[in-house]
C-alpha atoms as a PDB file:
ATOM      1  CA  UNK A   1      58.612 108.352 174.850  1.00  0.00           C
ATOM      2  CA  UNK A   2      58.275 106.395 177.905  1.00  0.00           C
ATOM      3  CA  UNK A   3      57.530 103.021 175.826  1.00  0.00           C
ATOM      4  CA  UNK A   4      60.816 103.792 173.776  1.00  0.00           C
ATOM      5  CA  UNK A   5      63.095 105.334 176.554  1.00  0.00           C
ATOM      6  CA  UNK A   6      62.588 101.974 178.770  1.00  0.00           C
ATOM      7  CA  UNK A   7      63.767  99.867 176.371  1.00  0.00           C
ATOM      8  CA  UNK A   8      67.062  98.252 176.926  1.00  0.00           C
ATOM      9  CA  UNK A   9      69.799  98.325 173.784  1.00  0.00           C
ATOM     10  CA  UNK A  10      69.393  94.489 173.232  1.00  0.00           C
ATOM     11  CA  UNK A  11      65.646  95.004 173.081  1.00  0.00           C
ATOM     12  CA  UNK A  12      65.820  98.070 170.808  1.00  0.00           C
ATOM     13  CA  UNK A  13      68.225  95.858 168.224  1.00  0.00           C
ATOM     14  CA  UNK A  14      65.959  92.925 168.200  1.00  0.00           C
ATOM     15  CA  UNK A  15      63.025  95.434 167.657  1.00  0.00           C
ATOM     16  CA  UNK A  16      65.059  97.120 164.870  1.00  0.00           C
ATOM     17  CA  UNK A  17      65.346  93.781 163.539  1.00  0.00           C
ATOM     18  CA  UNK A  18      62.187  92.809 163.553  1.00  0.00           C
ATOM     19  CA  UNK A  19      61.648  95.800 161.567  1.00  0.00           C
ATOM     20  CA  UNK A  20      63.967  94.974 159.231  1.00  0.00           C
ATOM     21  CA  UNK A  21      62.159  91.758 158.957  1.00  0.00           C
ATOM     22  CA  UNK A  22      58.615  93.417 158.404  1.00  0.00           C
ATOM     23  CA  UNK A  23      60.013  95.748 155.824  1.00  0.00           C
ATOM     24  CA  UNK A  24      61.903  93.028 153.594  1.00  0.00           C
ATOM     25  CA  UNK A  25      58.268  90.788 153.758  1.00  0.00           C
ATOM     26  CA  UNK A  26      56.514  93.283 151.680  1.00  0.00           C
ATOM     27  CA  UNK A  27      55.173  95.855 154.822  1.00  0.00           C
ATOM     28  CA  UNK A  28      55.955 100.162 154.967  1.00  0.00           C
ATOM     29  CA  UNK A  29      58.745 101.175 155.897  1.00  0.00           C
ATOM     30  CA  UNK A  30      59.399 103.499 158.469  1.00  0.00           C
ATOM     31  CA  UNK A  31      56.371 101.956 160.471  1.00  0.00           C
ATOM     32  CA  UNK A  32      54.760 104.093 162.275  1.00  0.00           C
ATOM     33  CA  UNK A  33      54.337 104.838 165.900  1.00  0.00           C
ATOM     34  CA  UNK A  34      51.142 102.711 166.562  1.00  0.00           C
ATOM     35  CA  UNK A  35      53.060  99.800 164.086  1.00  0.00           C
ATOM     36  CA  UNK A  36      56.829 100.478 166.367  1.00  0.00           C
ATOM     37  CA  UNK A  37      55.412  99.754 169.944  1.00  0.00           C
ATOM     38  CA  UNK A  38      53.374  96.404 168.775  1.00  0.00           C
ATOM     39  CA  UNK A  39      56.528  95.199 167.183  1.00  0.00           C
ATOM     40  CA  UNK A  40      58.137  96.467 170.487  1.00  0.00           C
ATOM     41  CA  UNK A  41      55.974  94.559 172.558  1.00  0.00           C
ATOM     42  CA  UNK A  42      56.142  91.498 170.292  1.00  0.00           C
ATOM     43  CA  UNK A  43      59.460  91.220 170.329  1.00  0.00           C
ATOM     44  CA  UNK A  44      59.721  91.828 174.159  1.00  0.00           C
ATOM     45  CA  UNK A  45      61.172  88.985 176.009  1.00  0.00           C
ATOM     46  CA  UNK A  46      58.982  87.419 179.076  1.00  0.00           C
ATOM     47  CA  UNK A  47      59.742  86.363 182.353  1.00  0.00           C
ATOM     48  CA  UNK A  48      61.850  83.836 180.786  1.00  0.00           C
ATOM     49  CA  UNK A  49      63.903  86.050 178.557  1.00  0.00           C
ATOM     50  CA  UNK A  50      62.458  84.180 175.344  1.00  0.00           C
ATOM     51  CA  UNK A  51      60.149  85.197 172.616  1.00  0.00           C
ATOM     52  CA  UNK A  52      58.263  83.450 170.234  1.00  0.00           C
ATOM     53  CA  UNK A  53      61.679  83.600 167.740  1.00  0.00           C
ATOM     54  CA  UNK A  54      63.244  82.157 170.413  1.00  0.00           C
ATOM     55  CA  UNK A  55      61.194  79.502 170.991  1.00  0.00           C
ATOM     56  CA  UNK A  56      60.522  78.655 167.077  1.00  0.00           C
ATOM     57  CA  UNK A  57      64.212  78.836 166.456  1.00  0.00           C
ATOM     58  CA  UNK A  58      64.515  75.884 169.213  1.00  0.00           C
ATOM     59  CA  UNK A  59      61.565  73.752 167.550  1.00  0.00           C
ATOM     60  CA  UNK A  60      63.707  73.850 164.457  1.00  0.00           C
ATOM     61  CA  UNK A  61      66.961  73.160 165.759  1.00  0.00           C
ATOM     62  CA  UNK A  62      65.524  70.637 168.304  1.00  0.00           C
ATOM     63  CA  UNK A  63      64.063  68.321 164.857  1.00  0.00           C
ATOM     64  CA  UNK A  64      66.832  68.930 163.010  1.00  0.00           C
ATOM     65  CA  UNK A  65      69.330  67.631 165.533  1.00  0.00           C
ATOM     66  CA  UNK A  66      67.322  65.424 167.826  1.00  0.00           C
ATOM     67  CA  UNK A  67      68.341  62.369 165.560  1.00  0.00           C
ATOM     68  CA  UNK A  68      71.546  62.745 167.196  1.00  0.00           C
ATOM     69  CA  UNK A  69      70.279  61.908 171.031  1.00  0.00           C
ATOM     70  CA  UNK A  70      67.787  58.929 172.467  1.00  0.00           C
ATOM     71  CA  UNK A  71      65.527  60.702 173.623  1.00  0.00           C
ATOM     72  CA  UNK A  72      64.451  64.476 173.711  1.00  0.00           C
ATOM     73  CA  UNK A  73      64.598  64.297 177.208  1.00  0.00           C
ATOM     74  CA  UNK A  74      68.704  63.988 176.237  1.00  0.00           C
ATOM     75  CA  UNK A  75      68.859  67.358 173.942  1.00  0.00           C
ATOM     76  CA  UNK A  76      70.452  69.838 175.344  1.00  0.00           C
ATOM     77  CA  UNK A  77      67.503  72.441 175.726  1.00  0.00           C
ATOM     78  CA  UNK A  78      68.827  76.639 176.124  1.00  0.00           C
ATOM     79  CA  UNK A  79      65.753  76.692 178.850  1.00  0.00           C
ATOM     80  CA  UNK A  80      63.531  74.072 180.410  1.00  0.00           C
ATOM     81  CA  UNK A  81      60.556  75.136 180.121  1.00  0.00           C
ATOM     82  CA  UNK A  82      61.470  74.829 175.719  1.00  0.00           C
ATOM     83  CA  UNK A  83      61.225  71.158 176.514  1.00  0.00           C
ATOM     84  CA  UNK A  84      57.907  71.372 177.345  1.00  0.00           C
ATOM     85  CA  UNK A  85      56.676  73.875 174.630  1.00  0.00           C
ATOM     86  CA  UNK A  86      58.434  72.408 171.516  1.00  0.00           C
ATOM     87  CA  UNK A  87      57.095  68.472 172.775  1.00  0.00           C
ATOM     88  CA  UNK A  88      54.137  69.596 172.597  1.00  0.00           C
ATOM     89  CA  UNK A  89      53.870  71.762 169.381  1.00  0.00           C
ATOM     90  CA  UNK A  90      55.427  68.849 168.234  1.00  0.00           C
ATOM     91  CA  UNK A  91      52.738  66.783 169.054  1.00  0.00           C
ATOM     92  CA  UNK A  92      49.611  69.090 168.258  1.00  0.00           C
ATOM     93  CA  UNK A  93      51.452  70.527 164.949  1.00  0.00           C
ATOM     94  CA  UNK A  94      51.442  66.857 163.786  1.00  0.00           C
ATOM     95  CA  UNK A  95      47.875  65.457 164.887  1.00  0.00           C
ATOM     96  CA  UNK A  96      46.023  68.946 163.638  1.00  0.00           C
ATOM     97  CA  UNK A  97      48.863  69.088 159.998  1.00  0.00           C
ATOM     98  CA  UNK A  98      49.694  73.034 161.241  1.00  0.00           C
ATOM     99  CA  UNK A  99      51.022  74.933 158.721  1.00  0.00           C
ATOM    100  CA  UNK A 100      54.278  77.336 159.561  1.00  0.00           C
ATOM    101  CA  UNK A 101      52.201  80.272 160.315  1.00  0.00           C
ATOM    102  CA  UNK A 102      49.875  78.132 162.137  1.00  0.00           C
ATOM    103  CA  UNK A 103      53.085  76.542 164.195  1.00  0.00           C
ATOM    104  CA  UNK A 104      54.105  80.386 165.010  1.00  0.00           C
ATOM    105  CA  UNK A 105      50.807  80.713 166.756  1.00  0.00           C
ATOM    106  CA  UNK A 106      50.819  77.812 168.589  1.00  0.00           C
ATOM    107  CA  UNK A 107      54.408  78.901 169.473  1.00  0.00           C
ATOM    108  CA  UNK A 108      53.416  82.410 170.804  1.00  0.00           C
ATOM    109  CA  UNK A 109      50.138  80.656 172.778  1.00  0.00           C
ATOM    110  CA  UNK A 110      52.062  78.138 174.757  1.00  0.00           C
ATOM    111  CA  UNK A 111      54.767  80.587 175.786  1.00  0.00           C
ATOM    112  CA  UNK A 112      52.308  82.815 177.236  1.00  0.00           C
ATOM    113  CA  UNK A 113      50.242  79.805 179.482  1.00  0.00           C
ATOM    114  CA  UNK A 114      53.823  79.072 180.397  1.00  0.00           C
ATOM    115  CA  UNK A 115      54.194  82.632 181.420  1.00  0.00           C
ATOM    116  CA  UNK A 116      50.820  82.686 183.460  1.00  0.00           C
ATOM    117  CA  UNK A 117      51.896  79.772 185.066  1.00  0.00           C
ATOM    118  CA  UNK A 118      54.359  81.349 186.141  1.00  0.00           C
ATOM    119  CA  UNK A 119      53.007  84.280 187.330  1.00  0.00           C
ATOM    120  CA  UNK A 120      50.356  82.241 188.576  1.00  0.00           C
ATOM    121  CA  UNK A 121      52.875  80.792 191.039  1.00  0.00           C
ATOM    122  CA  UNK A 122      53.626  77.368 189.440  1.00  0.00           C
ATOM    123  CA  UNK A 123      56.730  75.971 188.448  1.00  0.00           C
ATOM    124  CA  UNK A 124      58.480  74.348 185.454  1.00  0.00           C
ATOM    125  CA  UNK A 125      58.174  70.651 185.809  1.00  0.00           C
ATOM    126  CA  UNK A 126      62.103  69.099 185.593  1.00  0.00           C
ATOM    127  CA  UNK A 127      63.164  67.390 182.128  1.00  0.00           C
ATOM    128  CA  UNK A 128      63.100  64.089 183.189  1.00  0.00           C
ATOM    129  CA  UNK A 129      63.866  60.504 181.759  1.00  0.00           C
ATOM    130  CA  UNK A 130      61.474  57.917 180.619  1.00  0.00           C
ATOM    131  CA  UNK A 131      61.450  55.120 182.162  1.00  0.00           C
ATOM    132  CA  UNK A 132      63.144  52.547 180.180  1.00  0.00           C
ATOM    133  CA  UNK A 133      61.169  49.403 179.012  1.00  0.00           C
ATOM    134  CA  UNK A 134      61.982  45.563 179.762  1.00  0.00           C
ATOM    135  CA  UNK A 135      65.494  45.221 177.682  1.00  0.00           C
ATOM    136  CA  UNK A 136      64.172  41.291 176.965  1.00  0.00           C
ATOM    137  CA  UNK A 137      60.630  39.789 177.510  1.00  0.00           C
ATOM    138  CA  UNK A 138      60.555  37.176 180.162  1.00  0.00           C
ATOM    139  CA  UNK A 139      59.048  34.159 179.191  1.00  0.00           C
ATOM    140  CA  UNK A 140      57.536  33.251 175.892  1.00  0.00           C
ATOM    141  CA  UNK A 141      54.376  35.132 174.870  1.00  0.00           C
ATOM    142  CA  UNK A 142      50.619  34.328 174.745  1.00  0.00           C
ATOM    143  CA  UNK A 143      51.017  33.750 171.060  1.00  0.00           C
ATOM    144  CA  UNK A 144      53.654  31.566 171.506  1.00  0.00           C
ATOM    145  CA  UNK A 145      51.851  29.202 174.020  1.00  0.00           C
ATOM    146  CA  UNK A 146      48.735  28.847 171.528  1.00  0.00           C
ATOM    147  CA  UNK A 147      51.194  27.711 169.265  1.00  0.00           C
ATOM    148  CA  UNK A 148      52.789  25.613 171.582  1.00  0.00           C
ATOM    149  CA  UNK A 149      49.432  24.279 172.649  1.00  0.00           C
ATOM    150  CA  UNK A 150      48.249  24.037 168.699  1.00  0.00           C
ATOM    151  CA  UNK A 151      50.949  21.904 168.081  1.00  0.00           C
ATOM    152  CA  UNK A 152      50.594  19.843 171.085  1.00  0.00           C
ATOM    153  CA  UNK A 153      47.313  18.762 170.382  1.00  0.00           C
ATOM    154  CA  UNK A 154      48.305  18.268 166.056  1.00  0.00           C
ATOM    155  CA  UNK A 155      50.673  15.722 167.482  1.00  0.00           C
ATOM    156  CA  UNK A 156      48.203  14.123 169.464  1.00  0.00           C
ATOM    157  CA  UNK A 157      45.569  13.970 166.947  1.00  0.00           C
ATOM    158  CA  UNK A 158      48.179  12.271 164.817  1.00  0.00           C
ATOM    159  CA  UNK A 159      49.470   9.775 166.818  1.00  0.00           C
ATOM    160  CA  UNK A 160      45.630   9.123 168.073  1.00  0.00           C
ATOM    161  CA  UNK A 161      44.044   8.710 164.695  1.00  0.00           C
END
């Protein structure tokens, strides 16, 4: 009773939702009372007021949409430290090919080292730009001065022989 009776409304919809959820993939429906508080406390949001849906649903939206900005550092995250989760799922999900449920997981483990970071006294690093690179090179390159030289000493050879 105390689990239930401390639980705020939004908490108890988004719980009731996630039971929804359960019960439409194929689990039992009513769960029961062991099943209810570990979908309670999955669904709980953190010291950031996210939770793993939260921070999947911001993966997605941030690849679908982040064709329309420079940089990711330029999307308009709902929390900073989202920048630095979905960068790097982004990053591990593509150099280890993570499947969806595999993603989720990932998703779920980087929110909570965020969260002991926190806790642990830490804080979120700012979102900040990279540093832009040299608009045009100065100079000509090393390949272009062996050509330059190459075709120096062809010219020479020529006139020489």
């Amino acid at each position: 009773m105390a689990q239930i009776g401390s639980m705020t409304d939004t908490h108890l919809a988004e719980v009731c939702k996630c039971c929804v959820d359960r019960c439409g993939a194929g689990n039992t429906w009513p769960p029961d009372l062991a099943e209810f508080i570990s979908i309670a406390t999955a669904c709980k949001p953190n010291v950031f007021g996210l939770n793993v849906a939260d921070v999947t649903a911001e993966y997605n939206r941030w690849k679908s949409e982040c064709w329309r900005y420079n940089s990711s550092e330029q999307f308009p995250w709902k929390h900073p430290v989202l920048y630095h989760i979905c960068v790097e799922m982004r990053r591990e999900g593509v150099e280890r090919r993570l499947t969806q449920a595999e993603m989720d997981k990932l998703a779920a483990f980087k929110l909570s080292w965020w969260e002991d970071q926190i806790a642990a006294g830490r804080q979120i690093p700012p979102v900040r730009r990279q540093i832009a690179g040299p608009a045009k090179a100065s100079g000509p390159t090393p390949a272009q001065l062996l050509m330059d030289e190459y075709k120096r000493r062809k010219t020479q050879q020529k006139g020489g022989v």
